[in-house]
C-alpha atoms as a PDB file:
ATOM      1  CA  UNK A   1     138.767  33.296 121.408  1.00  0.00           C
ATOM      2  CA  UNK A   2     141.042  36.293 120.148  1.00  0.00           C
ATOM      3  CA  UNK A   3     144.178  36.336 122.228  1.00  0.00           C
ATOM      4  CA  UNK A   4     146.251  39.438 121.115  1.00  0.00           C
ATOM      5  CA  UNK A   5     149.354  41.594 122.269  1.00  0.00           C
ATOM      6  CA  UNK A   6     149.966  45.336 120.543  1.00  0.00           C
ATOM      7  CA  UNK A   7     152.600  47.656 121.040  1.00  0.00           C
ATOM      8  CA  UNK A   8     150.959  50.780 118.731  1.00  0.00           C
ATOM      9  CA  UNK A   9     147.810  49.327 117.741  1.00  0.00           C
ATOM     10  CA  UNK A  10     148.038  48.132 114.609  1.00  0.00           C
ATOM     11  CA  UNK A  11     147.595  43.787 115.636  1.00  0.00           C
ATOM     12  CA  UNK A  12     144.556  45.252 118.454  1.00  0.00           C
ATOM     13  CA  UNK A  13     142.703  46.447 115.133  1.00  0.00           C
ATOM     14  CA  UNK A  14     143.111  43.343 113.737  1.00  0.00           C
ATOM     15  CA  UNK A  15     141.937  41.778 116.980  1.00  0.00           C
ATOM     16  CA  UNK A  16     139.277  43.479 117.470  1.00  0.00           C
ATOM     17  CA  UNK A  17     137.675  43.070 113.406  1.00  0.00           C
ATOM     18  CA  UNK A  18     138.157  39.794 113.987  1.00  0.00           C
ATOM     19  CA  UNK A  19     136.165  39.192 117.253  1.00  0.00           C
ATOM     20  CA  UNK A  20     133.708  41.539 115.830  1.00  0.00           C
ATOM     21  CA  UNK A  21     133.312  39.075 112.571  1.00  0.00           C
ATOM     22  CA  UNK A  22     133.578  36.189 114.130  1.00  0.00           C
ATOM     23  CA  UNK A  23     131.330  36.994 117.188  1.00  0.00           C
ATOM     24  CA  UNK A  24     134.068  35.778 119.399  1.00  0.00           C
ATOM     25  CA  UNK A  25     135.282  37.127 122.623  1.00  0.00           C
ATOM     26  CA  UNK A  26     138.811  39.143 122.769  1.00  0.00           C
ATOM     27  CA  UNK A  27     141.086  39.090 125.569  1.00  0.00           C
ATOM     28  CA  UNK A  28     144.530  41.286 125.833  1.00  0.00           C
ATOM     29  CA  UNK A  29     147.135  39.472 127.181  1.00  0.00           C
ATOM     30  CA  UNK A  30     149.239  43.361 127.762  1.00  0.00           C
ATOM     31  CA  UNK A  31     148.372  43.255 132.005  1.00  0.00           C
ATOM     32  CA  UNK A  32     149.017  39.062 132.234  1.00  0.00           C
ATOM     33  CA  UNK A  33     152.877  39.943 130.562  1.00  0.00           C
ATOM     34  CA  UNK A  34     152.827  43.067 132.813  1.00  0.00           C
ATOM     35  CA  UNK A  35     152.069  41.264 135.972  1.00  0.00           C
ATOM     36  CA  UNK A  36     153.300  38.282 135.544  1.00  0.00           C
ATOM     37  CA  UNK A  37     150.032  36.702 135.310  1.00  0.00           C
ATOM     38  CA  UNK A  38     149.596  32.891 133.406  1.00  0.00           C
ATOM     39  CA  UNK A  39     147.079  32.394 131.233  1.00  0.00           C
ATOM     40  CA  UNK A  40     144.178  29.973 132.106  1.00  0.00           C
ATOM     41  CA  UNK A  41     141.674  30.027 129.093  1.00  0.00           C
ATOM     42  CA  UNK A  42     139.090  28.166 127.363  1.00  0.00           C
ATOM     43  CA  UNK A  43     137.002  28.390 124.562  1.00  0.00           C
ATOM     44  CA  UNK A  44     134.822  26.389 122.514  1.00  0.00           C
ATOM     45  CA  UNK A  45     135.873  28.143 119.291  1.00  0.00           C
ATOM     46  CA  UNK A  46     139.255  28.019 117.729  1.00  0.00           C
ATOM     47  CA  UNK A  47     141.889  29.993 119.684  1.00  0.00           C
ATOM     48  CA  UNK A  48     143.362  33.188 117.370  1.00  0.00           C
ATOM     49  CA  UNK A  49     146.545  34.535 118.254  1.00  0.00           C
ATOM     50  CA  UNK A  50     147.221  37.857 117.144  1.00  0.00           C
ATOM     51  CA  UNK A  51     150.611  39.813 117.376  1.00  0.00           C
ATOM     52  CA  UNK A  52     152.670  42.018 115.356  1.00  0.00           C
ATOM     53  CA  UNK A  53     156.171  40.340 113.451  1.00  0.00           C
ATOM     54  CA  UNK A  54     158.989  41.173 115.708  1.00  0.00           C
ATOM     55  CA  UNK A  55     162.152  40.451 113.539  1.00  0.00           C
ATOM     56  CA  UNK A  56     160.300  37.958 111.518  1.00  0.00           C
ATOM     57  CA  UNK A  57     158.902  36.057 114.754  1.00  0.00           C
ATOM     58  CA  UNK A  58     156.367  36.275 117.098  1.00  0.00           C
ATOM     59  CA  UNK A  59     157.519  39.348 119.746  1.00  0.00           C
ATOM     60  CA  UNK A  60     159.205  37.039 122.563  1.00  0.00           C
ATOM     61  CA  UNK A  61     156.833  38.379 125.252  1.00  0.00           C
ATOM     62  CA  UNK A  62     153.866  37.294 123.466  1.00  0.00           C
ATOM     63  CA  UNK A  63     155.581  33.841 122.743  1.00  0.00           C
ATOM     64  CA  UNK A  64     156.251  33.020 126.859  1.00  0.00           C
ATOM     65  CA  UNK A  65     152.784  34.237 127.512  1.00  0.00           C
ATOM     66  CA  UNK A  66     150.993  31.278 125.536  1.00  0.00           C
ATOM     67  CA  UNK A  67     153.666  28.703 126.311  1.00  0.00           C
ATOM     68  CA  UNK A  68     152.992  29.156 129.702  1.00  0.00           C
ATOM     69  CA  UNK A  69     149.635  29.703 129.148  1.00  0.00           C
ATOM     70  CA  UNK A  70     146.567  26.503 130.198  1.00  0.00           C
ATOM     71  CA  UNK A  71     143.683  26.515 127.068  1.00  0.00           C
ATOM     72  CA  UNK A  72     141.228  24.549 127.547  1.00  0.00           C
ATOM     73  CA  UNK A  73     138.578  23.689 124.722  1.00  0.00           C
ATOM     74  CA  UNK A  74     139.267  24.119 121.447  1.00  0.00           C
ATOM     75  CA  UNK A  75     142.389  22.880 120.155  1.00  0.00           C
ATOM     76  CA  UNK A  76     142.900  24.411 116.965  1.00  0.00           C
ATOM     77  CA  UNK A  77     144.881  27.669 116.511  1.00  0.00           C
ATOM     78  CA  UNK A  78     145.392  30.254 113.893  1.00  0.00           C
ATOM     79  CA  UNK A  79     148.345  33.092 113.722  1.00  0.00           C
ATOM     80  CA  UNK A  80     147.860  35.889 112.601  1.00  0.00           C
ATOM     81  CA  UNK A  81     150.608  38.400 112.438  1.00  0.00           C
ATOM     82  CA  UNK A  82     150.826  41.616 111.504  1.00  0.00           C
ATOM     83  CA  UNK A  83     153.985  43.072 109.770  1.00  0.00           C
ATOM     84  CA  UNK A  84     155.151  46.276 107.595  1.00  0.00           C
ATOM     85  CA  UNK A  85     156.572  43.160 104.774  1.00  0.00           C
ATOM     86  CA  UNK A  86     156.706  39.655 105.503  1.00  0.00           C
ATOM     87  CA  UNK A  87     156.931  37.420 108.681  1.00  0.00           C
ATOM     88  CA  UNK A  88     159.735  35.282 106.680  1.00  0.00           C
ATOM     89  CA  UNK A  89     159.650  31.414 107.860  1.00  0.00           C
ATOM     90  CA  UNK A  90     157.431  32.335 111.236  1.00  0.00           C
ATOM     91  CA  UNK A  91     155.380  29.420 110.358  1.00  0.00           C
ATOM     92  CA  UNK A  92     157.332  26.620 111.508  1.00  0.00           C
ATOM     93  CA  UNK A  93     158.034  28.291 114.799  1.00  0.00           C
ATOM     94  CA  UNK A  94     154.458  29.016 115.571  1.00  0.00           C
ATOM     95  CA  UNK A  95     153.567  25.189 115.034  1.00  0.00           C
ATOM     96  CA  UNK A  96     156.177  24.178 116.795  1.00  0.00           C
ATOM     97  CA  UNK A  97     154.552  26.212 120.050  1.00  0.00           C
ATOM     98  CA  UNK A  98     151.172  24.645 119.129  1.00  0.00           C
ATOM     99  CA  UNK A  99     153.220  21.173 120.035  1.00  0.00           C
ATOM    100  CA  UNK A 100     154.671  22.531 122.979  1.00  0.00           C
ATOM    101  CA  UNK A 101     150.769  23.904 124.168  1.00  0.00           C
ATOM    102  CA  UNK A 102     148.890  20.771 123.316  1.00  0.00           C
ATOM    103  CA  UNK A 103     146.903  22.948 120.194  1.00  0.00           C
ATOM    104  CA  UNK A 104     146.704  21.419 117.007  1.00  0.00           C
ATOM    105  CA  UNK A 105     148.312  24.364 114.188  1.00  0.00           C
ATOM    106  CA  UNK A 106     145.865  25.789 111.344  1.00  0.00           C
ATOM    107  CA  UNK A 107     148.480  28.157 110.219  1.00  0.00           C
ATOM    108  CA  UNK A 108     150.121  31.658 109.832  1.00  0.00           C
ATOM    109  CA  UNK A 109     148.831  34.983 108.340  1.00  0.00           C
ATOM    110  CA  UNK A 110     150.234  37.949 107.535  1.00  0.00           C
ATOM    111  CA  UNK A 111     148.992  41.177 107.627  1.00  0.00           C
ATOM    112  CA  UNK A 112     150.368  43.953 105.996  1.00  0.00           C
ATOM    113  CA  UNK A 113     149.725  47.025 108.279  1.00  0.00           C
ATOM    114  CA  UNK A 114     151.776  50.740 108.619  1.00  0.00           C
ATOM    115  CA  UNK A 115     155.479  50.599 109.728  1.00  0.00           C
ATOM    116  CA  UNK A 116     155.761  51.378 113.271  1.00  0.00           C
ATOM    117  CA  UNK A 117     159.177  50.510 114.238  1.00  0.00           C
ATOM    118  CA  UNK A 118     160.784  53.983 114.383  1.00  0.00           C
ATOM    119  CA  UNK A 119     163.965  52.738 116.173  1.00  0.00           C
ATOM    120  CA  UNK A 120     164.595  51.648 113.005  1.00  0.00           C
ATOM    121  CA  UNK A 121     162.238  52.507 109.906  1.00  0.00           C
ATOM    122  CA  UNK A 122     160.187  55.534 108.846  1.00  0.00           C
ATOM    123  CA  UNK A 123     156.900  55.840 109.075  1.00  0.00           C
ATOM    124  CA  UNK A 124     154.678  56.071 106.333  1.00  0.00           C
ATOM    125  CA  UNK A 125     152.344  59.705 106.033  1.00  0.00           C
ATOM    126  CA  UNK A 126     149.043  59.358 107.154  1.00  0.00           C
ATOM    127  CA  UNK A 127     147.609  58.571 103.733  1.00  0.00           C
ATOM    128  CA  UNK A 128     149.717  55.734 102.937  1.00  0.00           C
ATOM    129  CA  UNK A 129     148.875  54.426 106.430  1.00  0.00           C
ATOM    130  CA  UNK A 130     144.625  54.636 106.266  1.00  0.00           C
ATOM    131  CA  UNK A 131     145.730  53.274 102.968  1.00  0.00           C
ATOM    132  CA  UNK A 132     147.438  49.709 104.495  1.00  0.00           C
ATOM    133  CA  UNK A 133     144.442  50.046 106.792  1.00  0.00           C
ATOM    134  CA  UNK A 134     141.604  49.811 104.639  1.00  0.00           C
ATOM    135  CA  UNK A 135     143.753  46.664 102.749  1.00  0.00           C
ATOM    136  CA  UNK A 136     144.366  45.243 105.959  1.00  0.00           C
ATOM    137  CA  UNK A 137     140.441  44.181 105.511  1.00  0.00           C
ATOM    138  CA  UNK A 138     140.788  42.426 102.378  1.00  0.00           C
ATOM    139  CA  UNK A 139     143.363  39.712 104.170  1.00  0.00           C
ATOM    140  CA  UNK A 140     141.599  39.688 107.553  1.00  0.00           C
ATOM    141  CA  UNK A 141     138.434  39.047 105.372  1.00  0.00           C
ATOM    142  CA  UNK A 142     140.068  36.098 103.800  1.00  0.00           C
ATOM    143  CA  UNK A 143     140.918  34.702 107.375  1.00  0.00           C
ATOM    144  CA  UNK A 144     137.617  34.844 108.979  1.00  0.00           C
ATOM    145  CA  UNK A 145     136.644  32.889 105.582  1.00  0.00           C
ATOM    146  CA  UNK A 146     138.922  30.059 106.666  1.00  0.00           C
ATOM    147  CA  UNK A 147     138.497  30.173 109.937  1.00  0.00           C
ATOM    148  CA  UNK A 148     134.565  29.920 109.938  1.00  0.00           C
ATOM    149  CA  UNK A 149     134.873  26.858 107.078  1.00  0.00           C
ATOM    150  CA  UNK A 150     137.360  25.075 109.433  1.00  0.00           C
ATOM    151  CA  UNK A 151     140.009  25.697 106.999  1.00  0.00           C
ATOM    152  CA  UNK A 152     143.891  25.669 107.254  1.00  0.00           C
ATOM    153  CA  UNK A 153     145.595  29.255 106.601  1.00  0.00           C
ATOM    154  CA  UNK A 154     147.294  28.593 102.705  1.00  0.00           C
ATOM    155  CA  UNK A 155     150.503  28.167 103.723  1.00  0.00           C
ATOM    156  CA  UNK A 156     153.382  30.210 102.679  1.00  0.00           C
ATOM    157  CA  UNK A 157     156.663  28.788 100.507  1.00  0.00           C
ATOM    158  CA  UNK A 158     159.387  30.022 102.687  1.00  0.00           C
ATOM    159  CA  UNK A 159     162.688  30.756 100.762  1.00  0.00           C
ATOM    160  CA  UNK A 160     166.239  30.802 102.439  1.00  0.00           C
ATOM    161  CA  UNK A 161     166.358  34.240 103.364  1.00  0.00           C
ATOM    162  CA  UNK A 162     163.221  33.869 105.147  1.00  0.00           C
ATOM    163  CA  UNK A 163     164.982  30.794 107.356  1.00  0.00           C
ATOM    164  CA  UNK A 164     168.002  33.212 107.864  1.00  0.00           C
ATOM    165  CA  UNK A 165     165.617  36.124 108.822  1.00  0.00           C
ATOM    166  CA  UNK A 166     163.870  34.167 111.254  1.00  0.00           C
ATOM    167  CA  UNK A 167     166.825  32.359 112.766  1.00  0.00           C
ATOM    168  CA  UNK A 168     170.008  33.667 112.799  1.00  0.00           C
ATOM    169  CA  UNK A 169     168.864  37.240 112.094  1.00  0.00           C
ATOM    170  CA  UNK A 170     166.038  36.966 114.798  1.00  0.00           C
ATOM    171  CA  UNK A 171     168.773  35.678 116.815  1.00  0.00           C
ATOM    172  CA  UNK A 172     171.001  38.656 115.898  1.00  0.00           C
ATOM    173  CA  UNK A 173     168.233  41.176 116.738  1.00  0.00           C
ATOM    174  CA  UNK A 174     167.391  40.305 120.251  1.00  0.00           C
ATOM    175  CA  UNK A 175     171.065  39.848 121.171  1.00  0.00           C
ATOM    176  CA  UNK A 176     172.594  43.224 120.386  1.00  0.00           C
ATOM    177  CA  UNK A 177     169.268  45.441 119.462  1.00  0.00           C
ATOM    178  CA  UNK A 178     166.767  44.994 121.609  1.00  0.00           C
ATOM    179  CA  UNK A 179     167.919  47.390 124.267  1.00  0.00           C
ATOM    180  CA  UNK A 180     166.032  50.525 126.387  1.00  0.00           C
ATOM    181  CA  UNK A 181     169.808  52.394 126.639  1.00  0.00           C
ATOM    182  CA  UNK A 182     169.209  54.637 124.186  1.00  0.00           C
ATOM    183  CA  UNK A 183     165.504  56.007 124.850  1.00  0.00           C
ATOM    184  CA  UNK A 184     165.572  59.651 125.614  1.00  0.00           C
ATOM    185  CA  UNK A 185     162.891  62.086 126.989  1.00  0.00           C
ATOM    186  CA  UNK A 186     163.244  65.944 126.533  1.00  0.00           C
ATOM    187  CA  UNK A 187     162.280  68.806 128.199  1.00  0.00           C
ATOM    188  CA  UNK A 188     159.247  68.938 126.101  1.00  0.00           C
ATOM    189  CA  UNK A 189     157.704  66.249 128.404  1.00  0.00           C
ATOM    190  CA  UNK A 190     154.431  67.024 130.168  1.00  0.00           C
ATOM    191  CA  UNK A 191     155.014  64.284 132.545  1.00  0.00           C
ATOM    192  CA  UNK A 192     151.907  62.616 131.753  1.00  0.00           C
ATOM    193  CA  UNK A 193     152.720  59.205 131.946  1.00  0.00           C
ATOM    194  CA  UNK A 194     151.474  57.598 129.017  1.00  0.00           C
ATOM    195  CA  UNK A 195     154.608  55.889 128.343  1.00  0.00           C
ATOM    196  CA  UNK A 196     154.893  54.199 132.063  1.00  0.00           C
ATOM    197  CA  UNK A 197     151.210  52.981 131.497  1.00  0.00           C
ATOM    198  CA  UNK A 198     151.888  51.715 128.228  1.00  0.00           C
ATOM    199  CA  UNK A 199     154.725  49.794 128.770  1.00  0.00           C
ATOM    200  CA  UNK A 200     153.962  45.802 128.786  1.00  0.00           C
ATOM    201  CA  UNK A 201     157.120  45.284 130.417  1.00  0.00           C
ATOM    202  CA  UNK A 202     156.208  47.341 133.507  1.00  0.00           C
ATOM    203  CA  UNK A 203     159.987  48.511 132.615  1.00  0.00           C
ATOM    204  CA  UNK A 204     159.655  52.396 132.602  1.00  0.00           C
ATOM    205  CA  UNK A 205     159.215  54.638 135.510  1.00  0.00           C
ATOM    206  CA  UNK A 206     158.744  58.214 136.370  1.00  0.00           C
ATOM    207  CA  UNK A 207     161.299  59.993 138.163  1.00  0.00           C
ATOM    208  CA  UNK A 208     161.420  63.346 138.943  1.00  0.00           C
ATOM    209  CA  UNK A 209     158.558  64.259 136.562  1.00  0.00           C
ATOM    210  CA  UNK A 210     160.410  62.135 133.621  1.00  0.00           C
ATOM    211  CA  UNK A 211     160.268  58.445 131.989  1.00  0.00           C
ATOM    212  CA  UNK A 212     163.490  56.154 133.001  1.00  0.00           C
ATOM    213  CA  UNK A 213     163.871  53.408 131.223  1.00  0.00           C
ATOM    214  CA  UNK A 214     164.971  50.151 132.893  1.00  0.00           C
ATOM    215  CA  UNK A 215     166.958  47.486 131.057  1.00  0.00           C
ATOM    216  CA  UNK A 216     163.828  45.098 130.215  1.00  0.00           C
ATOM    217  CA  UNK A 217     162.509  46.538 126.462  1.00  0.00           C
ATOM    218  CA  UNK A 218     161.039  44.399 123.980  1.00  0.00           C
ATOM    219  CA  UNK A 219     161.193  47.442 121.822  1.00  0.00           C
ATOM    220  CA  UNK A 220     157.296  47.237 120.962  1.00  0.00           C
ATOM    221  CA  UNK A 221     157.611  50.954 120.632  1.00  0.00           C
ATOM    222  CA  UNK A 222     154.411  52.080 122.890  1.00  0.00           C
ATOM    223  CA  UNK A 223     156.228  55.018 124.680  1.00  0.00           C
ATOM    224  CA  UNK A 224     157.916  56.537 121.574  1.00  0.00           C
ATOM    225  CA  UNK A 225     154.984  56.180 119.522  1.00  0.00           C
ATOM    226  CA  UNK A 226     152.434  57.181 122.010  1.00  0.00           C
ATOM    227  CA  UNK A 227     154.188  60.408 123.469  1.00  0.00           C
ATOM    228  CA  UNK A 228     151.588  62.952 122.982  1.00  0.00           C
ATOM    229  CA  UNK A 229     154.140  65.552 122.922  1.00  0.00           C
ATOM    230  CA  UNK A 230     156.824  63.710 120.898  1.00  0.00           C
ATOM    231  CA  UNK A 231     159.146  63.897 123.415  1.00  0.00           C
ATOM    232  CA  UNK A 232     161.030  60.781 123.403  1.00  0.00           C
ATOM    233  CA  UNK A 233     163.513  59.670 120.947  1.00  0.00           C
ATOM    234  CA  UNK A 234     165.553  56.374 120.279  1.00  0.00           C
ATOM    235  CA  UNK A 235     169.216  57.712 120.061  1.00  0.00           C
ATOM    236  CA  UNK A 236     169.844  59.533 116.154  1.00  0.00           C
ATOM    237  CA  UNK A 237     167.671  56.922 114.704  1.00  0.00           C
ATOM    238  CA  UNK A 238     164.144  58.424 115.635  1.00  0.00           C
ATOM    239  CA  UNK A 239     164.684  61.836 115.026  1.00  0.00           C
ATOM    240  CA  UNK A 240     162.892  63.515 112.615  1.00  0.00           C
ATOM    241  CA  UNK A 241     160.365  61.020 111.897  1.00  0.00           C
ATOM    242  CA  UNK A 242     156.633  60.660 111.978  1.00  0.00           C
ATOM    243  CA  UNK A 243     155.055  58.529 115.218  1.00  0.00           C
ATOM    244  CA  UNK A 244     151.902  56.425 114.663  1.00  0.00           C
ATOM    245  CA  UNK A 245     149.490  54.742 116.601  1.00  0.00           C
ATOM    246  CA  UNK A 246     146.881  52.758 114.887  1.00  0.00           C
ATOM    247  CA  UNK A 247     143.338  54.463 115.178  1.00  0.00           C
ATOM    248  CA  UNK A 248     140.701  52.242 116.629  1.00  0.00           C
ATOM    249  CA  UNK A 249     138.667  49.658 114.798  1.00  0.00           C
ATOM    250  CA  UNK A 250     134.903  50.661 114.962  1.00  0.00           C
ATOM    251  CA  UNK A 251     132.334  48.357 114.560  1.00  0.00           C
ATOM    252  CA  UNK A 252     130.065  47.718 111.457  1.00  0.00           C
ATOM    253  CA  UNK A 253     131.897  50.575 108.960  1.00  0.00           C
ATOM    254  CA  UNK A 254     131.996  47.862 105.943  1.00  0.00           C
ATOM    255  CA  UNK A 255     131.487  44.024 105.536  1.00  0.00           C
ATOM    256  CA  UNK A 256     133.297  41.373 104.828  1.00  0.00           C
ATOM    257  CA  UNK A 257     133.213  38.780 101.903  1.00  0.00           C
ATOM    258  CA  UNK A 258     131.622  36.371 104.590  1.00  0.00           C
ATOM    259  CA  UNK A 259     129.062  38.698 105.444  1.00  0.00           C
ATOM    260  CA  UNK A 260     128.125  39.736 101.330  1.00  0.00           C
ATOM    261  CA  UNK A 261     128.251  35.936 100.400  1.00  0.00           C
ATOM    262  CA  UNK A 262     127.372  33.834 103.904  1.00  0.00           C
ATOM    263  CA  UNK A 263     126.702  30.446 103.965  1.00  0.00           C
END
C-alpha cells in the first residue's frame, strides 16, 4: 500500500505513478492528520511511504501519523521522499521509525521534483518544472524495480553536513521557522476558500470573507501555493515569485523500465 502526505502535489504524483505501476492501492493520510484520525492499515504488499523532505526529514505531521499508526501485513517499508536537492542523512531517522512501528526498513529515496517552498526559495518557470517532472520518472522507475524484486533502496553515503542538516539544522528549522505569523491575504482575495480546505492542519479559517491563520503551520505551503488569485504572501520573502502546484499524474502516458523489460 501507498501511504502519502502532499502539501502542493509534487509527493501525490509520485504516489499515485507508483500505485499505478505497482497495481497497489493509495491512501492519503491529509483528512487522518486533519482530524485527528489513527491509522489502522493492512496490506499484503510492502507498505510505501511517500512525503516531500521537510528540512532534510520527513515533514513532522507525516512522521506522528505512522508512529501512531497500526499496519498490519506486510512488514517491509520503503521511503520515498521527494525534495528540490537532497534529503541529507533522512535515512537513519526513517529506520529508526520502522523500529518504533514494528516494520522491517528497505530504505530511502529521493526524488528530485520542482521547488515549492516559496517562504523561502524561488520557484523554478514552468519549463524547468515539466522538466524535473518528466525525470522524476526515471528514479520512481528505478524504485518500482526494487520494490517488485524485493530489493533494498541503494543506500546513500551520508556526509557530515548531511548529519548537521538533518539534526541540528532540522532542529533549528522547526524551532524558530516554522511559524503561520507572517501569512498575509490581500484584498485581491475572492474568498473562495481553497486555502481553509487545503490546510492539513485544519489551522486556517475564514473570517469575514478572509483566511486567518492560527498558530499550528507545518509550512507545507498548500494555501500560498494554491491561491487561485495569488493573494497570499509569506511576509517579504514570497513576493514576487512564481506559485506551483504539481499537475496531476495521468495514467498510462509512458512506461517504465519494468514494464519495457518485465520479468
Amino acid at each position: 500500500m501507498i501511504v502519502y502526505f502532499s502539501g502542493t502535489g509534487n509527493s501525490r504524483y509520485c504516489a499515485k505513478m507508483l500505485a499505478d505501476k505497482l497495481e497497489d492501492e493509495l491512501l492519503d493520510t491529509f483528512h487522518f492528520i486533519r482530524d485527528g484520525i489513527a491509522l489502522e492499515l493492512t496490506s499484503t504488499k510492502p507498505w510505501i511511504f511517500v512525503a516531500p523532505t521537510y528540512s532534510w526529514r520527513l515533514p513532522r505531521v507525516f512522521e506522528a501519523i505512522l508512529r501512531s499508526g497500526y499496519f498490519s501485513g506486510s512488514r517491509d517499508a520503503y521511503f520515498v521522499m521527494t525534495c528540490a536537492g537532497d534529503n541529507g542523512n533522512a535515512a537513519p531517522y526513517n529506520q529508526a521509525l520502522c523500529q518504533q512501528i514494528g516494520l522491517r526498513y528497505r530504505g530511502t529515496l529521493s526524488v528530485v521534483m520542482p521547488e515549492n517552498y516559496t517562504a523561502m526559495f524561488s520557484i523554478p518557470d514552468s519549463e524547468l518544472s515539466k522538466k524535473l517532472i518528466d525525470a522524476s520518472r526515471f528514479a520512481l522507475g528505478k524504485a518500482i524495480l526494487s520494490i517488485r524484486d524485493g530489493e533494498d533502496f541503494p543506500p546513500r553515503k551520508a556526509g557530515v553536513l548531511d548529519h548537521l542538516k538533518s539534526g541540528i539544522v532540522n532542529t533549528l528549522f522547526y524551532r524558530f521557522f516554522v511559524k503561520s505569523s507572517p501569512f498575509s491575504v490581500s484584498d485581491a482575495c475572492t474568498s473562495c476558500g481553497k486555502c481553509e480546505r487545503s490546510c492539513p492542519l485544519g489551522s486556517i479559517s475564514m473570517v469575514n470573507g478572509h483566511p486567518a491563520w492560527g498558530k499550528e503551520c507545518t509550512h507545507c505551503m498548500a494555501c500560498i501555493n494554491g491561491c487561485p488569485v495569488q493573494a497570499i504572501e509569506y511576509g517579504r520573502a514570497s513576493q514576487g515569485k512564481r506559485r506551483y502546484q504539481c499537475p496531476e499524474y495521468r495514467r498510462g502516458r509512458f512506461r517504465t523500465e519494468a514494464e519495457k523489460n518485465p520479468q
